[in-house]
C-alpha atoms as a PDB file:
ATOM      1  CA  UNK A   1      30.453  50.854  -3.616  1.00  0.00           C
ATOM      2  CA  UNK A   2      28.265  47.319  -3.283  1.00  0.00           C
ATOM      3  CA  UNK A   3      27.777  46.303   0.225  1.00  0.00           C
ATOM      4  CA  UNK A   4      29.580  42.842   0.899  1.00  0.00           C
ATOM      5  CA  UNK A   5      26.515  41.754   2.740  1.00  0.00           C
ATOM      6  CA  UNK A   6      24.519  41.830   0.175  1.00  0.00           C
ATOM      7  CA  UNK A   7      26.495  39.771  -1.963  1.00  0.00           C
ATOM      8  CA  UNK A   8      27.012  37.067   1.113  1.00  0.00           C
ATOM      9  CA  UNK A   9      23.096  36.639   1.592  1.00  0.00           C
ATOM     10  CA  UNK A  10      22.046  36.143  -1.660  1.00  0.00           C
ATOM     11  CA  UNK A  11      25.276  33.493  -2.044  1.00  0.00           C
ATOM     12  CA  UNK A  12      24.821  31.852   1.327  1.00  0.00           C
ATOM     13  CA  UNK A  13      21.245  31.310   0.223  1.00  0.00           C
ATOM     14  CA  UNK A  14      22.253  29.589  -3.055  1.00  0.00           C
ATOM     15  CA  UNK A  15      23.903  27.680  -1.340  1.00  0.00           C
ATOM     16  CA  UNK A  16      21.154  26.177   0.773  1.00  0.00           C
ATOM     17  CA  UNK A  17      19.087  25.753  -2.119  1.00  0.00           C
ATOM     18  CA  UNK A  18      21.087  23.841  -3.729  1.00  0.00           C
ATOM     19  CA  UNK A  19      21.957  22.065  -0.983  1.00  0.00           C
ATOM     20  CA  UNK A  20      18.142  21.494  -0.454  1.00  0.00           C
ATOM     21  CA  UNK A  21      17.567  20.713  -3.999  1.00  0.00           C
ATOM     22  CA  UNK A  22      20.170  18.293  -3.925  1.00  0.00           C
ATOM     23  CA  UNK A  23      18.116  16.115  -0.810  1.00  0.00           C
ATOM     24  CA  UNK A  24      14.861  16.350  -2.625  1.00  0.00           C
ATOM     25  CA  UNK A  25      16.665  14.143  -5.749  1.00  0.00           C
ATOM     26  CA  UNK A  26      18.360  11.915  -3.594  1.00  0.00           C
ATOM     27  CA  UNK A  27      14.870  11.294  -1.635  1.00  0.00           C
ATOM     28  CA  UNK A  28      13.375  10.536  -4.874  1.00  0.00           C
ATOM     29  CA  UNK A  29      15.528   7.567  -5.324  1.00  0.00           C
ATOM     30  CA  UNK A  30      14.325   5.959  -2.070  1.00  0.00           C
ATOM     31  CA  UNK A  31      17.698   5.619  -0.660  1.00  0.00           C
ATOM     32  CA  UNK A  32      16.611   3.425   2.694  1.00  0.00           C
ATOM     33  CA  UNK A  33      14.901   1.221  -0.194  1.00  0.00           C
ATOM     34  CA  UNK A  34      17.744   1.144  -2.215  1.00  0.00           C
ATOM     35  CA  UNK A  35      19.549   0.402   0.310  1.00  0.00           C
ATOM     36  CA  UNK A  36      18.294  -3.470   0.414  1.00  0.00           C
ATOM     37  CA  UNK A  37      18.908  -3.359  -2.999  1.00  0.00           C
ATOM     38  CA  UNK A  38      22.792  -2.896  -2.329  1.00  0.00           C
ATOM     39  CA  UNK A  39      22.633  -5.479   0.190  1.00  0.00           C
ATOM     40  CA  UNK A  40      20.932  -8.093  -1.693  1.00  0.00           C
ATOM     41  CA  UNK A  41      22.661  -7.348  -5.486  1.00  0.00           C
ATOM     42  CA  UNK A  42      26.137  -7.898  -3.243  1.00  0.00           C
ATOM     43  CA  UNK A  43      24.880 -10.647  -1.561  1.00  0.00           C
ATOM     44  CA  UNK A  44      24.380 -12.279  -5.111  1.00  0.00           C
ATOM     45  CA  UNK A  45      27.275 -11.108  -6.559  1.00  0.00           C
ATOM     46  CA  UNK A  46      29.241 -12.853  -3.382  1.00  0.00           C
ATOM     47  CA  UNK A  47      27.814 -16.319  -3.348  1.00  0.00           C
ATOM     48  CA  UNK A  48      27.300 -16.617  -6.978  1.00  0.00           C
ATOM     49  CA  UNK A  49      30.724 -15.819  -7.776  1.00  0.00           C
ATOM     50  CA  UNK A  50      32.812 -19.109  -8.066  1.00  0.00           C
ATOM     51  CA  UNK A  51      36.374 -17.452  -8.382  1.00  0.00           C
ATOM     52  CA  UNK A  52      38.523 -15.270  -6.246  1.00  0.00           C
ATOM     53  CA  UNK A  53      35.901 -11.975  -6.244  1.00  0.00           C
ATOM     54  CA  UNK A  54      37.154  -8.551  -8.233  1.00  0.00           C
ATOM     55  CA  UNK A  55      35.913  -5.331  -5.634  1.00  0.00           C
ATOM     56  CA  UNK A  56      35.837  -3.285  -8.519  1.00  0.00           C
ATOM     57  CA  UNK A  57      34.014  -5.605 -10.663  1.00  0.00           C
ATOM     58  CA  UNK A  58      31.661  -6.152  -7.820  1.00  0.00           C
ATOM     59  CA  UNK A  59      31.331  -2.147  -7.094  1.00  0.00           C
ATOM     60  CA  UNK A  60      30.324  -1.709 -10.645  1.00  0.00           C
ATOM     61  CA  UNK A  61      27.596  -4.561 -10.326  1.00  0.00           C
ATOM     62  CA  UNK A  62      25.894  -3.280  -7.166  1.00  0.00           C
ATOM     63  CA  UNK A  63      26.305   0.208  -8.392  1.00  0.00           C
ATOM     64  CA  UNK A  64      24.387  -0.755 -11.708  1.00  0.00           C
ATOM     65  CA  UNK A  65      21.928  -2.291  -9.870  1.00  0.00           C
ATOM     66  CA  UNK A  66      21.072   0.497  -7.373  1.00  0.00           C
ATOM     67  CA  UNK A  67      20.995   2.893 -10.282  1.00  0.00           C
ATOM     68  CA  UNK A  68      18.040   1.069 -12.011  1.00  0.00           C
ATOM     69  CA  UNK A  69      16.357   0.595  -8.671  1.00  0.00           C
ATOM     70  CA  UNK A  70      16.861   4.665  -8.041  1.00  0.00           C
ATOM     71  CA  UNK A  71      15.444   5.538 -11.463  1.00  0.00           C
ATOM     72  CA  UNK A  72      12.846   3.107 -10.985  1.00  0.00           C
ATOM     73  CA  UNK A  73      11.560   4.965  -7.789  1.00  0.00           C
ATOM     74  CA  UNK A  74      12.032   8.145  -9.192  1.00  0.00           C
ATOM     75  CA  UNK A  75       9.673   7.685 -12.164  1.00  0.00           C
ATOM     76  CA  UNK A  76       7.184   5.772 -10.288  1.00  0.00           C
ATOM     77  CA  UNK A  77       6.700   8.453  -8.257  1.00  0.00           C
ATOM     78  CA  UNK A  78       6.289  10.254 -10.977  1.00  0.00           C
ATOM     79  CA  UNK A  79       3.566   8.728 -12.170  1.00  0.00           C
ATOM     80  CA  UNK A  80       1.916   8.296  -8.589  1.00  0.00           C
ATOM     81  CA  UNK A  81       2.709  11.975  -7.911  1.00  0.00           C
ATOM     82  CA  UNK A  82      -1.260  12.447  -7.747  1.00  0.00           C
ATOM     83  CA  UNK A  83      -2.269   9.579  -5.241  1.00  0.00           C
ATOM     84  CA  UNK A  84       0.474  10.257  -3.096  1.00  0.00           C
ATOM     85  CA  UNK A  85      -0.635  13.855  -2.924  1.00  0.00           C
ATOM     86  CA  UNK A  86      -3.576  12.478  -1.441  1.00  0.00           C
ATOM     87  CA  UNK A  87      -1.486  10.547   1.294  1.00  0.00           C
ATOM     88  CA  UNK A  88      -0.518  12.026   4.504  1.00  0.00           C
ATOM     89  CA  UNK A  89       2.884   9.511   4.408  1.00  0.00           C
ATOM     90  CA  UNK A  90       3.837  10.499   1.575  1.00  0.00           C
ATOM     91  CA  UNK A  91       2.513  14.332   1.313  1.00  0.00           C
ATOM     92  CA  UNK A  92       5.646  15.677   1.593  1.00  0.00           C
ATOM     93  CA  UNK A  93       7.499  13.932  -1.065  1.00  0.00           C
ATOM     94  CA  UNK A  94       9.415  16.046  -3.459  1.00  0.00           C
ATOM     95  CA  UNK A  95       6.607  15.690  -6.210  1.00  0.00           C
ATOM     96  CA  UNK A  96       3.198  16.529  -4.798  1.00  0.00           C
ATOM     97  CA  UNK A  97       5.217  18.868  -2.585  1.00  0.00           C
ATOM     98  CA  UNK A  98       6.088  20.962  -6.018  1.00  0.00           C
ATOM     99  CA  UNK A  99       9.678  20.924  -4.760  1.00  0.00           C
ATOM    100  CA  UNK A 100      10.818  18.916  -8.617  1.00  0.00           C
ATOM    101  CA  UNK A 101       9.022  19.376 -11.450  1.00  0.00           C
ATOM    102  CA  UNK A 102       7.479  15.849 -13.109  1.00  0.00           C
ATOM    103  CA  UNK A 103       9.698  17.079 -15.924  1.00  0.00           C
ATOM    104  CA  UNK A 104      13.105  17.161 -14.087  1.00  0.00           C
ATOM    105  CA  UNK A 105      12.379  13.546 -12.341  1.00  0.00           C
ATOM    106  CA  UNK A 106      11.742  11.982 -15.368  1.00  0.00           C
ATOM    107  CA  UNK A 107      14.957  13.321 -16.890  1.00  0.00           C
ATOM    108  CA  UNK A 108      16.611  11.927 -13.760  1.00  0.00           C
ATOM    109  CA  UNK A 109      14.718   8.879 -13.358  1.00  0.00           C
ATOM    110  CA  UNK A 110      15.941   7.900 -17.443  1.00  0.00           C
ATOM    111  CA  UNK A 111      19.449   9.318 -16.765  1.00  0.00           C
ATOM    112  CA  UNK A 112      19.973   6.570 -13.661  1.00  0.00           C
ATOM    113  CA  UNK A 113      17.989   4.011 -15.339  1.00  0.00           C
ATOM    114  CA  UNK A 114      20.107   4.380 -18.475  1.00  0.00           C
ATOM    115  CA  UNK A 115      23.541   4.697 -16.765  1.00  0.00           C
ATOM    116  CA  UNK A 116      22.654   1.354 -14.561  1.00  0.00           C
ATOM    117  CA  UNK A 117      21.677  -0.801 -17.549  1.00  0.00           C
ATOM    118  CA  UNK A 118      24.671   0.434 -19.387  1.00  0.00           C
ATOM    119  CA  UNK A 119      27.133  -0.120 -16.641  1.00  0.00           C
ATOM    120  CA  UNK A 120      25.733  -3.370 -15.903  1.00  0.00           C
ATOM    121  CA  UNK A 121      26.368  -4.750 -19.619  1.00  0.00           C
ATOM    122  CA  UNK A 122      30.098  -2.876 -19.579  1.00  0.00           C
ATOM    123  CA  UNK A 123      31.052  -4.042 -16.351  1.00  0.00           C
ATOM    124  CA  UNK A 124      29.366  -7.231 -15.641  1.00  0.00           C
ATOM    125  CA  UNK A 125      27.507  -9.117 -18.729  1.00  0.00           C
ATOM    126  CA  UNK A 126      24.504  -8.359 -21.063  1.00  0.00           C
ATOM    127  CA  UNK A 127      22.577 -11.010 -18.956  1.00  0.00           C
ATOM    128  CA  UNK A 128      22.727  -8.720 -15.694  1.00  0.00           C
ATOM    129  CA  UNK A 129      21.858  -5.760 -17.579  1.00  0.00           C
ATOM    130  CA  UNK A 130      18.933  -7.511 -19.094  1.00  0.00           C
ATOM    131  CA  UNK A 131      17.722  -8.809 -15.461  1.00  0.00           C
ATOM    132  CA  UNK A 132      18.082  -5.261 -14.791  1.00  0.00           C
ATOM    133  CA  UNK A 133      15.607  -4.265 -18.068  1.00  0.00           C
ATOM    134  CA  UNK A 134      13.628  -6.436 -17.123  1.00  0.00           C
ATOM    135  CA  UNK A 135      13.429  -5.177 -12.999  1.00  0.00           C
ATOM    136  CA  UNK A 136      12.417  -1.662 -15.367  1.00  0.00           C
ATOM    137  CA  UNK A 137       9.960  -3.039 -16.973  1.00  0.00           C
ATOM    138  CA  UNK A 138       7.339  -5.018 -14.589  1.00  0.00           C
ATOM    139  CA  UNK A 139       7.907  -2.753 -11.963  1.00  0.00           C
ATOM    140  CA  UNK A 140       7.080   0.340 -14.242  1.00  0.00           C
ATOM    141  CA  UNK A 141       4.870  -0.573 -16.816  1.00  0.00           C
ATOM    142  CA  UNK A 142       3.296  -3.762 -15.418  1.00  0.00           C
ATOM    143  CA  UNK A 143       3.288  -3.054 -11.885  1.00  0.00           C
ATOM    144  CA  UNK A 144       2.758   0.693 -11.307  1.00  0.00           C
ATOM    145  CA  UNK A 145      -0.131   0.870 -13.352  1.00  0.00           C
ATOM    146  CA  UNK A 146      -1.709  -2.142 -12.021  1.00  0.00           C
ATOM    147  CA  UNK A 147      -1.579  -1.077  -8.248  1.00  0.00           C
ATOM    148  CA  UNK A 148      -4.644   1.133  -9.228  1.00  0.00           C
ATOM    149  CA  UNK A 149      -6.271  -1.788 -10.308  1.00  0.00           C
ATOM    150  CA  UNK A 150      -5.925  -5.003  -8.393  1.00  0.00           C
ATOM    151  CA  UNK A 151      -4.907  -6.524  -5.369  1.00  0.00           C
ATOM    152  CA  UNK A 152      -2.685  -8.999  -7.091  1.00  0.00           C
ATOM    153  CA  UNK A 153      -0.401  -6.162  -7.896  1.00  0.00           C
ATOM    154  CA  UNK A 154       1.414  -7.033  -4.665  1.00  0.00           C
ATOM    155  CA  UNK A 155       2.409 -10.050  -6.163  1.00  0.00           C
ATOM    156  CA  UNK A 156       3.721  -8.787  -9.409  1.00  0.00           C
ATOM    157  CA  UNK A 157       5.383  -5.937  -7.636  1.00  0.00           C
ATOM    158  CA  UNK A 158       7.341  -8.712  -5.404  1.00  0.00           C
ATOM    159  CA  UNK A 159       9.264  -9.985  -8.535  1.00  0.00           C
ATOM    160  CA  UNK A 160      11.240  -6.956  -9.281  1.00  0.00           C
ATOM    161  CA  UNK A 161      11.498  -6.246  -5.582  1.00  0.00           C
ATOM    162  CA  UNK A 162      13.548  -9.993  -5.752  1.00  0.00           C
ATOM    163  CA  UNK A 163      15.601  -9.406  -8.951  1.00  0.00           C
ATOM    164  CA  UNK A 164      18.728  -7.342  -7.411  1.00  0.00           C
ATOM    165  CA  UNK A 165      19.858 -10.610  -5.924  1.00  0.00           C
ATOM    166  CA  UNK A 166      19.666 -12.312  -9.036  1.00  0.00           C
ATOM    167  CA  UNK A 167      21.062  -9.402 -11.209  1.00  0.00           C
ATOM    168  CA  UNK A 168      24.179  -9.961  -8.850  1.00  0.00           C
ATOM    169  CA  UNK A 169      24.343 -13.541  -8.953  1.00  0.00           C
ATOM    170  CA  UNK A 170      24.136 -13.512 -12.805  1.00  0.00           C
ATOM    171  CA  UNK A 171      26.943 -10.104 -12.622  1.00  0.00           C
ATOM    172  CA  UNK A 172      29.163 -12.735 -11.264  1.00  0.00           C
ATOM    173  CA  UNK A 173      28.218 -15.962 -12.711  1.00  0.00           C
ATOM    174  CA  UNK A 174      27.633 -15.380 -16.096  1.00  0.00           C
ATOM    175  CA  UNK A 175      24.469 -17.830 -15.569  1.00  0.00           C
ATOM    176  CA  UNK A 176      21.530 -17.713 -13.800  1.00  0.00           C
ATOM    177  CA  UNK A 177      21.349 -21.461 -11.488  1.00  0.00           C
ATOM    178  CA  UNK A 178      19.247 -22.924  -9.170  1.00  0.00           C
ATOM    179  CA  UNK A 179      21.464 -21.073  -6.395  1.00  0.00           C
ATOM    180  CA  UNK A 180      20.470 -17.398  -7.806  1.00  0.00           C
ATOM    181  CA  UNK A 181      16.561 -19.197  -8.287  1.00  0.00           C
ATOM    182  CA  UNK A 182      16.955 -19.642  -4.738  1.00  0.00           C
ATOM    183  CA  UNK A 183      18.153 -16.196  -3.596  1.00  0.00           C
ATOM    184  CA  UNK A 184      15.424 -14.869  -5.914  1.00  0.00           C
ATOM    185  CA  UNK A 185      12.507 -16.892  -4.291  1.00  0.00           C
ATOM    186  CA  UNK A 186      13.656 -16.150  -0.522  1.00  0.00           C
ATOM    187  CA  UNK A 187      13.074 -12.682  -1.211  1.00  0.00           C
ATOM    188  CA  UNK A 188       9.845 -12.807  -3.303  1.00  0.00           C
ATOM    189  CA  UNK A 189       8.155 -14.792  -0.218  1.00  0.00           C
ATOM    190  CA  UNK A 190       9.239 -12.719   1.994  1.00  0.00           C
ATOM    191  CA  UNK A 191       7.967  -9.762   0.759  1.00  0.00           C
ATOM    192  CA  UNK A 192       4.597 -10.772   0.920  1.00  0.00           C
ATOM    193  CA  UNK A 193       4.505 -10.762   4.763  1.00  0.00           C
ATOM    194  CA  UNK A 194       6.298  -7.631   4.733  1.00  0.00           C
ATOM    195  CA  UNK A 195       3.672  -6.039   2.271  1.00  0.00           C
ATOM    196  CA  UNK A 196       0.789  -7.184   4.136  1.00  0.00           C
ATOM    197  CA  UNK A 197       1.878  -5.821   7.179  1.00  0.00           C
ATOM    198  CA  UNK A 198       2.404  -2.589   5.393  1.00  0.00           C
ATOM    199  CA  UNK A 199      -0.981  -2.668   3.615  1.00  0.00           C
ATOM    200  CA  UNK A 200      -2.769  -3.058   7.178  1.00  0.00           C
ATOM    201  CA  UNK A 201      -0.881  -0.225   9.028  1.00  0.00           C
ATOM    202  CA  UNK A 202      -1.598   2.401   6.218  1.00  0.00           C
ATOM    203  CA  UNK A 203      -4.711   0.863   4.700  1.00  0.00           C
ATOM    204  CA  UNK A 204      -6.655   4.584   5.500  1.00  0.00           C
ATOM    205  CA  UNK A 205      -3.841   5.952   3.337  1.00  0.00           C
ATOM    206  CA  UNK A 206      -4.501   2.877   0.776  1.00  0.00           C
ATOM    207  CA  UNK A 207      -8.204   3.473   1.058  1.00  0.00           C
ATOM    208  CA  UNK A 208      -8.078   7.743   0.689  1.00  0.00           C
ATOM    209  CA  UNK A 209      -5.775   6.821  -2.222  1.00  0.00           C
ATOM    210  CA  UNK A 210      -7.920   4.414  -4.224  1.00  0.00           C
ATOM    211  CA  UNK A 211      -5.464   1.770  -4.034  1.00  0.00           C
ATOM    212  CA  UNK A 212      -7.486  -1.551  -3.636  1.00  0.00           C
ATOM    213  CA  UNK A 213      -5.029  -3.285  -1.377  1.00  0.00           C
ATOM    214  CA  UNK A 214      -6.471  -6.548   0.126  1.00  0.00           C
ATOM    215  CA  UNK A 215      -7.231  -4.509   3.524  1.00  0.00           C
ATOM    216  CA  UNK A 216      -8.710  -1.897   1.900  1.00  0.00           C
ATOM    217  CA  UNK A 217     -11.362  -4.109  -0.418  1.00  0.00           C
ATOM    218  CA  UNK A 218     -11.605  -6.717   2.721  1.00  0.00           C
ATOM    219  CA  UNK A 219     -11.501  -4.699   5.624  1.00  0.00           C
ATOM    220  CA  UNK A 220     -11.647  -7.625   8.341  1.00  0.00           C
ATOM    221  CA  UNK A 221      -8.280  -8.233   6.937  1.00  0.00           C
ATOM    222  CA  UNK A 222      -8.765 -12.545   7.048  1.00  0.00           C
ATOM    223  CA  UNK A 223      -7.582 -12.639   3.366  1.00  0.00           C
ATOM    224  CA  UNK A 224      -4.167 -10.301   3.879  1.00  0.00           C
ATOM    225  CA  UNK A 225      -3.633 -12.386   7.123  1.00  0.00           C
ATOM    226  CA  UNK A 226      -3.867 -15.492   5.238  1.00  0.00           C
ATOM    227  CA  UNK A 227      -2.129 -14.448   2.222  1.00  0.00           C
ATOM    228  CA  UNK A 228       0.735 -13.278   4.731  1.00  0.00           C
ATOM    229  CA  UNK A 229       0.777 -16.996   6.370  1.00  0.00           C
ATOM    230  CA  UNK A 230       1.234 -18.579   3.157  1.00  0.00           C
ATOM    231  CA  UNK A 231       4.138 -16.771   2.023  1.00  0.00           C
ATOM    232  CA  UNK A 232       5.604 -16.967   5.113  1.00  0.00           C
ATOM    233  CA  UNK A 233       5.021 -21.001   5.453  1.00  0.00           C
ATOM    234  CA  UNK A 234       6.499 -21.339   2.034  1.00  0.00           C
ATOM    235  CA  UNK A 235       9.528 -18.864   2.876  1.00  0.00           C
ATOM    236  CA  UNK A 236      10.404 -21.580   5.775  1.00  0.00           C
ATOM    237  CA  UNK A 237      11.655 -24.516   3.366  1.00  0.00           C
ATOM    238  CA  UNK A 238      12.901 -22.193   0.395  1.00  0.00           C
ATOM    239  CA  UNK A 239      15.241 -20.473   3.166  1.00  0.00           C
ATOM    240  CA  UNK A 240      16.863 -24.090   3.933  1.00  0.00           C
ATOM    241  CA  UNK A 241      17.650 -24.521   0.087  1.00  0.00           C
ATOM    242  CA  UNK A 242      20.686 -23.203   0.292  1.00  0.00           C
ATOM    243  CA  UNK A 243      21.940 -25.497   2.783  1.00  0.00           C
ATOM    244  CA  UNK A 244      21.114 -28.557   0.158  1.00  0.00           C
ATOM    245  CA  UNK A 245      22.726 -26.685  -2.922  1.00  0.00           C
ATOM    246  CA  UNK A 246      25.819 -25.756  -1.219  1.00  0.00           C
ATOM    247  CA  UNK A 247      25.583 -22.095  -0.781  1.00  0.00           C
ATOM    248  CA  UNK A 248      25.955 -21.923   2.846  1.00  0.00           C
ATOM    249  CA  UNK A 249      26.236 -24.583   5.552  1.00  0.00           C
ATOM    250  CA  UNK A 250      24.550 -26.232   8.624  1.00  0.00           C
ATOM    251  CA  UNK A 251      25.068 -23.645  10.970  1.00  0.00           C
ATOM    252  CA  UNK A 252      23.004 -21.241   8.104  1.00  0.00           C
ATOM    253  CA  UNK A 253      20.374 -24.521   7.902  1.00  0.00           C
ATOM    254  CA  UNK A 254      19.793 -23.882  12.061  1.00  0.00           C
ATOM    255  CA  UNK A 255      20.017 -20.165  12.394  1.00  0.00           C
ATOM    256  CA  UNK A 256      17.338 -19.737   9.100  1.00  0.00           C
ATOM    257  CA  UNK A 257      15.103 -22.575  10.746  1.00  0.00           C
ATOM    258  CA  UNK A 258      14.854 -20.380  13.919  1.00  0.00           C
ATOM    259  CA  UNK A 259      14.451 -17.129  11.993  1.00  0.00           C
ATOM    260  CA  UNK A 260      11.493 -18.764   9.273  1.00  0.00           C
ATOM    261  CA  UNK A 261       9.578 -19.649  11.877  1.00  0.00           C
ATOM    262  CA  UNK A 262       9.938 -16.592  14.250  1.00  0.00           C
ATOM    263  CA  UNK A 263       8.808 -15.212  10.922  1.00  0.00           C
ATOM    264  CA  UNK A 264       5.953 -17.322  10.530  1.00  0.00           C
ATOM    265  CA  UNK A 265       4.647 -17.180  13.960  1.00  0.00           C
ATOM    266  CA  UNK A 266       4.706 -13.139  13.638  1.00  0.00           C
ATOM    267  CA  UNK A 267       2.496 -13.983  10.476  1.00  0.00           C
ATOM    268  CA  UNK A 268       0.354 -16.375  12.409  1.00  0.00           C
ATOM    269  CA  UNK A 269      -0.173 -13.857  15.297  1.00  0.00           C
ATOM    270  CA  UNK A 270      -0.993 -11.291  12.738  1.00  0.00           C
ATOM    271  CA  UNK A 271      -3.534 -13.275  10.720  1.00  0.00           C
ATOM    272  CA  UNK A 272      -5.268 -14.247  13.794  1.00  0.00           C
ATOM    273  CA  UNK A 273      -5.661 -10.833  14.905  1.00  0.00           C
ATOM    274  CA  UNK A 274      -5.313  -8.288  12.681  1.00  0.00           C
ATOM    275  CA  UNK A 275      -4.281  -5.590  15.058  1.00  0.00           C
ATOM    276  CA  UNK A 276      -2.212  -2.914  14.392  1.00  0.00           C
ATOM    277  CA  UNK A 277       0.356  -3.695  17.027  1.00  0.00           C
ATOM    278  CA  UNK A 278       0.931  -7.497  15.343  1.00  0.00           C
ATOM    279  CA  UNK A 279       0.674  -5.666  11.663  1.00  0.00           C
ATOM    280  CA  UNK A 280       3.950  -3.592  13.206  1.00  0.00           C
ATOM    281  CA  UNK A 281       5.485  -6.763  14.851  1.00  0.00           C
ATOM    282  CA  UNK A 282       5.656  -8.588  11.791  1.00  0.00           C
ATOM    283  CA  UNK A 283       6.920  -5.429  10.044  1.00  0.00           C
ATOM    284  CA  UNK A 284       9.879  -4.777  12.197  1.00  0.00           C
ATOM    285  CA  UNK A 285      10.289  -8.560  12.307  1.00  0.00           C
ATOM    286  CA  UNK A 286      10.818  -8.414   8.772  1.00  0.00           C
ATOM    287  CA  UNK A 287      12.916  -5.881   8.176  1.00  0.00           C
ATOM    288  CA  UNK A 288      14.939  -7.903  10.983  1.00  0.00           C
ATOM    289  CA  UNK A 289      14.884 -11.377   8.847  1.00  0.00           C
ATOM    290  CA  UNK A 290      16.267 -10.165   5.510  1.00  0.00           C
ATOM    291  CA  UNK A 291      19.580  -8.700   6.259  1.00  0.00           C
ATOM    292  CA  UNK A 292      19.955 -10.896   9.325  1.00  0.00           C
ATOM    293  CA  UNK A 293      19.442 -14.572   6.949  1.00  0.00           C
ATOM    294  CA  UNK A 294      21.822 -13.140   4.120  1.00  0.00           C
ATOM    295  CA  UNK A 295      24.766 -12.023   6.832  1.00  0.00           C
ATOM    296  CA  UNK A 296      24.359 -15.617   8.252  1.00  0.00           C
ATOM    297  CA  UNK A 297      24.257 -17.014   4.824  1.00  0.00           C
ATOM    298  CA  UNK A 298      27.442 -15.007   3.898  1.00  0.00           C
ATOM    299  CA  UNK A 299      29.158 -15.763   6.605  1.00  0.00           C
ATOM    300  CA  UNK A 300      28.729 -19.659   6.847  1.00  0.00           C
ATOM    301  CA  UNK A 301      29.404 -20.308   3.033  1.00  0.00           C
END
């Protein structure tokens, strides 16, 4: 006669690996990084939409969207599986950590990149889902590869970091318009801040990677600092665009005003500096901006 504990053991630890397995996809889809890609694709989808807005038709926008951004992370880290091996942040990653096999991600990175796209042209327009190819395609094969190459891969890598709002926009417009331009160009500046801070406060990682980040091939930091000042000088007026186009109204104009330059003084401090401690003020300052400008945004259009 079997023993019933030895059928319970074996079954409760199925269980857990599964349940284990299960985490280890959902962490290769960067979900806190997907997460801003919800916000902003909805955010697009709400102020470019000029009649009464359809939840479901939303849903299946922002759902597209964060589907191509999932596969997107999931087959990048594919192909970084190697470097980030070599990173003590990102060690323990499903990939280097042997938990997924390169095969398996790259199954699941197509599958969600395929599904996205598709939904996107079914249940929005072929113009979304094409934003959405496009979002794919720099960040994969234009982006990812050039990270191990050049410093100006931040600045490619910041275009399909600001598509999502204009996939949504587009989703709801049919069009792509100076308003979506707009939503598309507030988040592409204000990346760069946030990336420089970033590159700073892991630039050993960076360095022990053989990622040529601007602190890693200018230690003394001046050019990240500057670059980081720029964006964030230029992020000041492009926030108050949509104010002049109609988007949102004058109560928006004041509230981004206040938050652009709290921004650009963070960016200031940093730059003049270079100090870990400002490198993590203007990091939690701008993870503070983003969803705080397109709440205000939302709510005063």
């Amino acid at each position: 006669m079997k023993d019933a504990r030895a059928e319970v053991v074996p079954a409760s630890l199925t269980a857990i690996r599964r349940q284990s397995n299960l985490r280890d996809y959902i962490a290769l889809t960067k979900p806190r990084l997907n997460f801003l890609v919800v916000v902003t694709s909805a955010a697009g989808y709400y102020l470019g939409s000029e009649s009464p807005i359809s939840l479901w038709l939303m849903m299946q926008a922002v759902a597209g969207t964060a589907l191509v951004a999932g596969g997107a992370a999931v087959l990048n880290q594919v192909y970084e599986r190697d470097t980030d091996a070599m990173m003590p942040r990102t060690l323990a990653r499903p990939l280097p950590d042997h938990r997924v096999t390169p095969g398996d991600a790259t199954v699941f990175g197509l599958a969600l990149s395929i599904a996205g796209i598709v939904l996107l042209a079914l249940g929005a327009n072929l113009l979304a889902a094409l934003l959405a190819l496009a979002t794919l395609v720099i960040y994969l094969l234009i982006y990812t590869p050039m990270k191990r190459r050049s410093p100006a891969a931040t600045l490619v890598g910041a275009v399909p970091g600001a598509l999502p709002p204009l996939i949504g926009w587009a989703a709801a417009h049919g069009t792509v318009t100076v308003g979506g331009w707009i939503l598309f160009a507030i988040v592409f500046s204000w990346q760069i801040p946030h990336f420089m801070a970033i590159a700073w406060m892991y630039r050993d990682d960076y360095r022990r990677a053989g990622f040529p980040m601007l602190p890693v091939i200018e230690p003394n930091g001046r050019r990240a600092g500057r670059q980081g000042v720029i964006f964030a000088a230029a992020l000041l007026p492009i926030s108050l665009a949509p104010t002049f186009v109609g988007l949102s109204g004058w109560i928006y104009f004041a509230m981004a005003l206040a938050l652009s330059a709290a921004l650009l003084v963070l960016s200031i401090r940093f730059a003049a500096t270079r100090s870990d401690v400002s490198a993590r003020q203007l990091f939690f300052g701008s993870i503070t901006y983003l969803p705080l400008i397109w709440a205000i945004m939302i709510l005063n259009h």
